[in-house]
Protein backbone atom coordinates (compact mmCIF):
# COMPACT_ATOMS: atom_id res chain seq x y z
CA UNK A 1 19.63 27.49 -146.36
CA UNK A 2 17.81 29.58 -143.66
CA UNK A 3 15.28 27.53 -141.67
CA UNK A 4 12.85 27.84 -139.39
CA UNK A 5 10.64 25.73 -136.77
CA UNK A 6 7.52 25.71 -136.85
CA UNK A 7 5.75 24.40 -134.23
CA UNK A 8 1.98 23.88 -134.71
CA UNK A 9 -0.58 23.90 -132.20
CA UNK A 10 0.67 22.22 -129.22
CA UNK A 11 -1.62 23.74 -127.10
CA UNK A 12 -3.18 22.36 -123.80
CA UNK A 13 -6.83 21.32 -125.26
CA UNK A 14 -4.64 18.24 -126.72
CA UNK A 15 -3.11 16.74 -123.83
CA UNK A 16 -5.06 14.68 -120.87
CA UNK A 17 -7.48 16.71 -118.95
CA UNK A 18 -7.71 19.10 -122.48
CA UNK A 19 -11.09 18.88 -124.58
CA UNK A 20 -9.52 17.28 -127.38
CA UNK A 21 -7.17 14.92 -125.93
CA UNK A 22 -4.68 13.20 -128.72
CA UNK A 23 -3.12 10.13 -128.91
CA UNK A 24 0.28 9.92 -127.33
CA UNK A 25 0.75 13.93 -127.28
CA UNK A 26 3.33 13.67 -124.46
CA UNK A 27 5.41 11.38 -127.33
CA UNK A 28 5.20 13.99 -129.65
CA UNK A 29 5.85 16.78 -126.89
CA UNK A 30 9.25 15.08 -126.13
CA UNK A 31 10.23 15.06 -129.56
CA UNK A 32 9.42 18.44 -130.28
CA UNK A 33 11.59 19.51 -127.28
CA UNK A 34 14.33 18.02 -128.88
CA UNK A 35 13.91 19.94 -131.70
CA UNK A 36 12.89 23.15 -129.84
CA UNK A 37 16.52 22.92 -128.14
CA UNK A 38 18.21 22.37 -131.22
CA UNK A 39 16.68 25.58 -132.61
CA UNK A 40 17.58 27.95 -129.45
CA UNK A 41 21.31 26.90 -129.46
CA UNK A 42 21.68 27.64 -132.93
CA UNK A 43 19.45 30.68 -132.54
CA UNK A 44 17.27 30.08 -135.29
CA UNK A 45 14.26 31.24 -136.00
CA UNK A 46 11.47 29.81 -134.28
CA UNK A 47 7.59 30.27 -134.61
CA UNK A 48 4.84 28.34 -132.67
CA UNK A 49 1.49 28.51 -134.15
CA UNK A 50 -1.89 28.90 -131.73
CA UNK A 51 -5.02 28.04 -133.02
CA UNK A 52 -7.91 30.04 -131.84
CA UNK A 53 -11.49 28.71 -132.37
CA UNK A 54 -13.77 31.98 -134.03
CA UNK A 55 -16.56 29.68 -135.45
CA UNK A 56 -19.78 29.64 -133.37
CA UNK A 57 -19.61 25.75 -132.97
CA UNK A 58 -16.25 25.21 -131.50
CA UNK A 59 -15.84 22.44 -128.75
CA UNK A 60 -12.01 23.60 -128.49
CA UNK A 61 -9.43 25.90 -128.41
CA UNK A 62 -11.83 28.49 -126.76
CA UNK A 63 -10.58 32.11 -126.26
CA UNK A 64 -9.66 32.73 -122.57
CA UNK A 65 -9.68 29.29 -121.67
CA UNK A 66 -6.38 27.32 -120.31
CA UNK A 67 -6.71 24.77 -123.13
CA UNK A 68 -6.16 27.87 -125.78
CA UNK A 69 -2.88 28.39 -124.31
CA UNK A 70 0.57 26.69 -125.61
CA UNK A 71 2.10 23.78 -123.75
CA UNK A 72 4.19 25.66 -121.20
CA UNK A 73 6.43 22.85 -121.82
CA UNK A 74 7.71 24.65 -124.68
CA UNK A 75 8.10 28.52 -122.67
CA UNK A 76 7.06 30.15 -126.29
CA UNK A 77 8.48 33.36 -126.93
CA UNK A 78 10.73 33.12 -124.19
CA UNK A 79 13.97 33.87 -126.46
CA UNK A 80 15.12 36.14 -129.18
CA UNK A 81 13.99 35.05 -132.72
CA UNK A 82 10.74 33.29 -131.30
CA UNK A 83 7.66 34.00 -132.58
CA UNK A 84 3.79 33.27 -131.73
CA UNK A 85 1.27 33.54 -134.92
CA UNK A 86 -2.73 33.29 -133.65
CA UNK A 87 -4.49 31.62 -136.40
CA UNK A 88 -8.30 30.56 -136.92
CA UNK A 89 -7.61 28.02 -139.64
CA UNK A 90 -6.39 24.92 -140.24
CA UNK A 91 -3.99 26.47 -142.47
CA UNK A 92 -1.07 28.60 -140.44
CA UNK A 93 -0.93 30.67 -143.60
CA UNK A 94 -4.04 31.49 -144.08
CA UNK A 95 -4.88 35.34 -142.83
CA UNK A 96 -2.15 34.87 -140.08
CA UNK A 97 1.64 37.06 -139.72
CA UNK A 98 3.33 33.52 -140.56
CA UNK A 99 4.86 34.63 -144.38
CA UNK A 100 5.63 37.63 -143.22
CA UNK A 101 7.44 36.35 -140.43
CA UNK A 102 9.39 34.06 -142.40
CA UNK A 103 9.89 36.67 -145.20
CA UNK A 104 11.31 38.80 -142.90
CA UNK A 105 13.59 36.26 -141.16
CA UNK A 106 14.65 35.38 -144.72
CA UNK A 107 13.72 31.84 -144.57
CA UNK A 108 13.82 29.13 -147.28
CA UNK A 109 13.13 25.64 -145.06
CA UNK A 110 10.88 24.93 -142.85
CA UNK A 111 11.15 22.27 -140.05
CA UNK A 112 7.36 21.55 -139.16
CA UNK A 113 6.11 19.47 -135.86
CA UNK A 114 3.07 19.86 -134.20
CA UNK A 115 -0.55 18.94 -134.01
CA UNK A 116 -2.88 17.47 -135.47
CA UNK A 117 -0.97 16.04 -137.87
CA UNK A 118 -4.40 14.88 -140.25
CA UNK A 119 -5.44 18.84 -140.23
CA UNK A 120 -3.60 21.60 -138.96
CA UNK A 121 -0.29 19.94 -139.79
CA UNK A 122 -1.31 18.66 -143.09
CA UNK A 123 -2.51 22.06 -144.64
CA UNK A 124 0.28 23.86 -143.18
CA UNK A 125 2.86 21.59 -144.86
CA UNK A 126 0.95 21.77 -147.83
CA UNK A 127 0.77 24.99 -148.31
CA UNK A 128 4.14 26.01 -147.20
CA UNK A 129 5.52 23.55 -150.41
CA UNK A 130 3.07 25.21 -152.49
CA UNK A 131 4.10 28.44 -151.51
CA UNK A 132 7.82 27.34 -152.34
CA UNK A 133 9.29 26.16 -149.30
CA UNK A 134 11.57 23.50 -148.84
CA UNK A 135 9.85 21.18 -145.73
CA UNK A 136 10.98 18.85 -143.17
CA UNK A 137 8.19 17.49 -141.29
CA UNK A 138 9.39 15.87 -137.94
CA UNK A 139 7.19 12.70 -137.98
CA UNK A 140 7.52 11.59 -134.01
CA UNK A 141 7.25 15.30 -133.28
CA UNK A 142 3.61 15.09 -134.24
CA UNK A 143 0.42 13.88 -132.81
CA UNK A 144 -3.41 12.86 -134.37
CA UNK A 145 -6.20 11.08 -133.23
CA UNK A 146 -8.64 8.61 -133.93
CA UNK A 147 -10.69 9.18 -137.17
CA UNK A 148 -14.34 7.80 -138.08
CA UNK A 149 -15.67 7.51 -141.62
CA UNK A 150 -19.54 5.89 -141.83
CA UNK A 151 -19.35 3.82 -138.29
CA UNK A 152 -15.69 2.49 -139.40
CA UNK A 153 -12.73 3.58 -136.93
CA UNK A 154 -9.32 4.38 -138.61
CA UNK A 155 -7.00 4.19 -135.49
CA UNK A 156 -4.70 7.07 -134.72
CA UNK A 157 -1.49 5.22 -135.40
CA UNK A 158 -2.90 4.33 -138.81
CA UNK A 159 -4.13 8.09 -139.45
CA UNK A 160 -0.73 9.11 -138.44
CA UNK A 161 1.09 6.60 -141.07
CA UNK A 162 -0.63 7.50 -143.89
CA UNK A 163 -0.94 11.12 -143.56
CA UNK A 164 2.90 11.28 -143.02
CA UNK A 165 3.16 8.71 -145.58
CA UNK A 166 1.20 11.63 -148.11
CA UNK A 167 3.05 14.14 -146.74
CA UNK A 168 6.70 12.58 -148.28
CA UNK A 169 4.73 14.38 -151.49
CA UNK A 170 5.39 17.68 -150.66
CA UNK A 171 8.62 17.34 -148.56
CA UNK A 172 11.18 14.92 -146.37
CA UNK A 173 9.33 13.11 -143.65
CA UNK A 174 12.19 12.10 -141.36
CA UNK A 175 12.57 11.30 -137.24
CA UNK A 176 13.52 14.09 -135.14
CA UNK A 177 16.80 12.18 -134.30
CA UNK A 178 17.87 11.41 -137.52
CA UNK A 179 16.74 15.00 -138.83
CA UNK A 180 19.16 16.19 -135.23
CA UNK A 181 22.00 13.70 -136.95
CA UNK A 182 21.65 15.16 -140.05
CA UNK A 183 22.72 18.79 -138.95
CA UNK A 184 25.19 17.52 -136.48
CA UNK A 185 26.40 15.78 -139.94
CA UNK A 186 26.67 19.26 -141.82
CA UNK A 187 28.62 21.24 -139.10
């Protein structure tokens, strides 16, 4: 097993202050540092994802704007084995360096965290199963928001249950402490 993290669009827009604010990002943000630490000790490969907005109608994610730019939180690319992938899709795979990142690194699994965890998370989890991979998504380490369907609200908490709850479909949906426990476990 050779895995990676990927680490999807946590990018300032998201947070309070940003143009698409989440809910609870700073939960999720905490989580993924967890997991973010685990990778660096074990230096493992690492790749965050930044989604930049080409499509004339874009409220978000603007190019040359502060909310483009990746949680500093996280220092991105700040170590050996790290990796940013720009991306204009919901999809990280889609017409972005991500397989041949991984194909290079010679990875198998992929650890996944991130946001929005009804779209950019979704597809990329998706498609990384379909393209073979074997997927952990980090559940707390992920962040969604409110959804509307025909004047009817579907709360974020709810959004975020049942997505992950599809998700179990195309790999393990676990906590990022008991995924943590779990390779602690297999030392």
């Amino acid at each position: 097993m050779n895995e990676a993290l990927i680490i999807i669009d946590v990018q300032n827009d998201y947070f309070e202050g940003g143009r698409m604010p989440l809910n609870k990002p700073v939960v999720a943000l905490e989580h993924i540092k967890k997991a973010l630490n685990y990778f660096r000790k074990t230096n493992k490969t690492i790749v965050f994802v930044q989604h930049i907005a080409k499509n004339p109608g874009a409220t978000f994610f603007l190019e040359n704007t502060d909310g483009v730019k990746i949680h500093t939180a996280l220092a991105a690319g700040s170590q050996e084995k790290e990796y940013i992938v720009q991306k204009n899709f919901p999809n990280s795979f889609l017409k972005t360096g991500l397989q041949e990142v991984l194909t290079n690194n010679k990875i198998d699994t992929l650890v996944i965290c991130g946001m929005m965890t009804h779209m950019c998370v979704d597809s990329t989890t998706r498609q990384a199963a379909e393209l073979g991979y074997h997927c952990t998504l980090l559940g707390d380490a992920c962040a969604t928001k409110d959804l509307t369907i025909e004047n009817y609200t579907v709360e974020a908490d709810q959004v975020q249950a049942a997505f992950l709850a599809a998700l179990g479909a195309f790999g393990q949906v676990k906590t990022t402490d008991s995924f943590l426990t779990s390779m602690n476990d297999e030392k």
